[in-house]
C-alpha atoms as a PDB file:
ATOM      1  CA  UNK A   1       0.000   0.000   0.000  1.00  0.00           C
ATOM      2  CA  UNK A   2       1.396   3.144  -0.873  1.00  0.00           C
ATOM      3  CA  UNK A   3      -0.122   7.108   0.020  1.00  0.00           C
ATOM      4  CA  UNK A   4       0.796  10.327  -1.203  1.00  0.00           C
ATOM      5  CA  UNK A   5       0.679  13.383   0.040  1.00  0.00           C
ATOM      6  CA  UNK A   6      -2.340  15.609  -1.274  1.00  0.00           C
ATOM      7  CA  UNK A   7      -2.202  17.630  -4.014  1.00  0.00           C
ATOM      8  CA  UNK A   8       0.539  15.617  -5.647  1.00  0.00           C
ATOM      9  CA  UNK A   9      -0.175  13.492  -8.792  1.00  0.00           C
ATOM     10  CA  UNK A  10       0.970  10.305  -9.928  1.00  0.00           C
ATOM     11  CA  UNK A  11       2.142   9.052 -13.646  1.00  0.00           C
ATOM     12  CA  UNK A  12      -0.550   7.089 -14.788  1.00  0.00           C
ATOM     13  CA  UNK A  13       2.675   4.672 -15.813  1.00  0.00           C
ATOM     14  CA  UNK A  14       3.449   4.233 -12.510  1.00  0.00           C
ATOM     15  CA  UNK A  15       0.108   3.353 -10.706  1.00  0.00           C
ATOM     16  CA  UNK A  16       0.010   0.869 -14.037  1.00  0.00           C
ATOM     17  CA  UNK A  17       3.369  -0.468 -13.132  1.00  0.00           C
ATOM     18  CA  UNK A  18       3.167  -0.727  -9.249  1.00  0.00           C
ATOM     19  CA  UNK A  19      -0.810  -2.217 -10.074  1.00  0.00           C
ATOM     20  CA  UNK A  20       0.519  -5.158 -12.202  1.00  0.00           C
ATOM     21  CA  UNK A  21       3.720  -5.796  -9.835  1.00  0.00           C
ATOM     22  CA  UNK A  22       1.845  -6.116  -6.367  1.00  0.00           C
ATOM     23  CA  UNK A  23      -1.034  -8.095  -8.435  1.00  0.00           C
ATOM     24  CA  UNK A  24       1.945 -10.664  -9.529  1.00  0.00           C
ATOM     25  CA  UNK A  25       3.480 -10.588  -6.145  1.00  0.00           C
ATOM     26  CA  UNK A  26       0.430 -11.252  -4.068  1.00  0.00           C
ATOM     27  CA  UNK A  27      -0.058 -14.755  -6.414  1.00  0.00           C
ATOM     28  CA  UNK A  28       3.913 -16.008  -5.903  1.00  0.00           C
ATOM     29  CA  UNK A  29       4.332 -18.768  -3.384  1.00  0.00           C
ATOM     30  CA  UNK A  30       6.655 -16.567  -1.571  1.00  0.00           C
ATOM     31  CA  UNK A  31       3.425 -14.396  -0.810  1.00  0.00           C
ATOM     32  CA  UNK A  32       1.534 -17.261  -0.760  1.00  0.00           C
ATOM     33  CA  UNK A  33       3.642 -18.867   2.701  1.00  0.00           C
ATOM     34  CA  UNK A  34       4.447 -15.441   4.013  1.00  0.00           C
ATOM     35  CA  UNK A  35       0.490 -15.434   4.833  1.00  0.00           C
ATOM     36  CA  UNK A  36       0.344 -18.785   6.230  1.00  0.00           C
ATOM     37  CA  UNK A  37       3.766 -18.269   8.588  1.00  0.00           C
ATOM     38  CA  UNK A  38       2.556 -14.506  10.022  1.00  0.00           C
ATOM     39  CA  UNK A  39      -1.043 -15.326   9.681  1.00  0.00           C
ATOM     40  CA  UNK A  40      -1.626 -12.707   7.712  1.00  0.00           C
ATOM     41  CA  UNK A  41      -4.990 -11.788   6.036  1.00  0.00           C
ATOM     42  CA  UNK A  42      -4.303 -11.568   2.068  1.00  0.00           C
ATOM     43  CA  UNK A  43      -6.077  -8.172   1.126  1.00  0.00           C
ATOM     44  CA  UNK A  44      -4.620  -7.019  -1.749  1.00  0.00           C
ATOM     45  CA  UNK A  45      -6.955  -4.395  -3.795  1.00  0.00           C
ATOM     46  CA  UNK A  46      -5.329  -2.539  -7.016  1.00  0.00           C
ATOM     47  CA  UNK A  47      -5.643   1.052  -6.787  1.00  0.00           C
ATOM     48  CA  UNK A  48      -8.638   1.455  -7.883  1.00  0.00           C
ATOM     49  CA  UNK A  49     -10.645  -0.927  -5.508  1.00  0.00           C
ATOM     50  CA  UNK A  50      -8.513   0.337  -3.139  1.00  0.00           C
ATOM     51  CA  UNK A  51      -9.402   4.087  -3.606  1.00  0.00           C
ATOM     52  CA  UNK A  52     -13.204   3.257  -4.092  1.00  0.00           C
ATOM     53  CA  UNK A  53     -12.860   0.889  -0.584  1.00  0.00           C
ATOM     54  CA  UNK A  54     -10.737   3.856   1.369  1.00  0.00           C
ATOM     55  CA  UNK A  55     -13.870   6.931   0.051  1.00  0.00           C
ATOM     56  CA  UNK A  56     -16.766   4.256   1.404  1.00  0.00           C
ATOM     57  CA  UNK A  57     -14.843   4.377   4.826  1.00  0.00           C
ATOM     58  CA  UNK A  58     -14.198   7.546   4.869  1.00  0.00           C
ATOM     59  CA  UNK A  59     -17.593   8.415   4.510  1.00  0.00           C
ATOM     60  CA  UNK A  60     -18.632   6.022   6.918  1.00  0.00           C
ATOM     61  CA  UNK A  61     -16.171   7.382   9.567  1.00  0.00           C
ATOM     62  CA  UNK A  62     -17.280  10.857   8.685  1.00  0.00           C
ATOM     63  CA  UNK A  63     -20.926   9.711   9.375  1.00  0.00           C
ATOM     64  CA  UNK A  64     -19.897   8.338  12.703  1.00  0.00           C
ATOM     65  CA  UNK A  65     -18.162  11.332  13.785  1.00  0.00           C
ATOM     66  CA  UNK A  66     -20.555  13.712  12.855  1.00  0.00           C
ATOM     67  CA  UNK A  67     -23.194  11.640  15.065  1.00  0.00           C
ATOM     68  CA  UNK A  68     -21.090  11.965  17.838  1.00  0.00           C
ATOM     69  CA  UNK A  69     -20.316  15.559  17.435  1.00  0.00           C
ATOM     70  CA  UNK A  70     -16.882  14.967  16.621  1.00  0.00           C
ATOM     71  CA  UNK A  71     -16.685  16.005  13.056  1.00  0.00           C
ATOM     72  CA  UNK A  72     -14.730  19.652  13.593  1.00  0.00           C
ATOM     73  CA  UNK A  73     -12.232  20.173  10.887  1.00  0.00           C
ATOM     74  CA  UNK A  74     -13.769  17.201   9.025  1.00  0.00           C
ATOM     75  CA  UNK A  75     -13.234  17.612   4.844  1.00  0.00           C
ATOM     76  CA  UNK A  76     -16.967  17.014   3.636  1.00  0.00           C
END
């Protein structure tokens, strides 16, 4: 997973290129028994699930807050 700061945009070559590498990596066997030995969950999204996943939570943490009167300073 990979962020960037705001504001700052991203070759469309390189989300391509880091989008087909993880997706490769995450089916290797190296991946595969890195999972099993750490017990790790496998949830790999590309960047677009990803991004769609990360705005649904965002809203629904920005729903919670705002219920509980904790939404000051909150981007709408």
């Amino acid at each position: 997973m990979f962020f960037k700061k705001k504001g700052i945009s991203v070759p469309a070559s390189t989300v391509k290129y880091w989008d087909q590498t993880l997706a490769k990596t995450v089916r290797t066997d190296s991946w595969k028994n890195a999972l099993d030995k750490f017990g790790w969950y496998n949830a790999y999204a590309n960047s677009a699930q990803f991004r769609k996943d990360l705005d649904r939570e965002t809203k629904v943490y920005a729903e919670i807050l705002t219920k509980l009167g904790m939404a000051k300073g909150l981007a709408k």
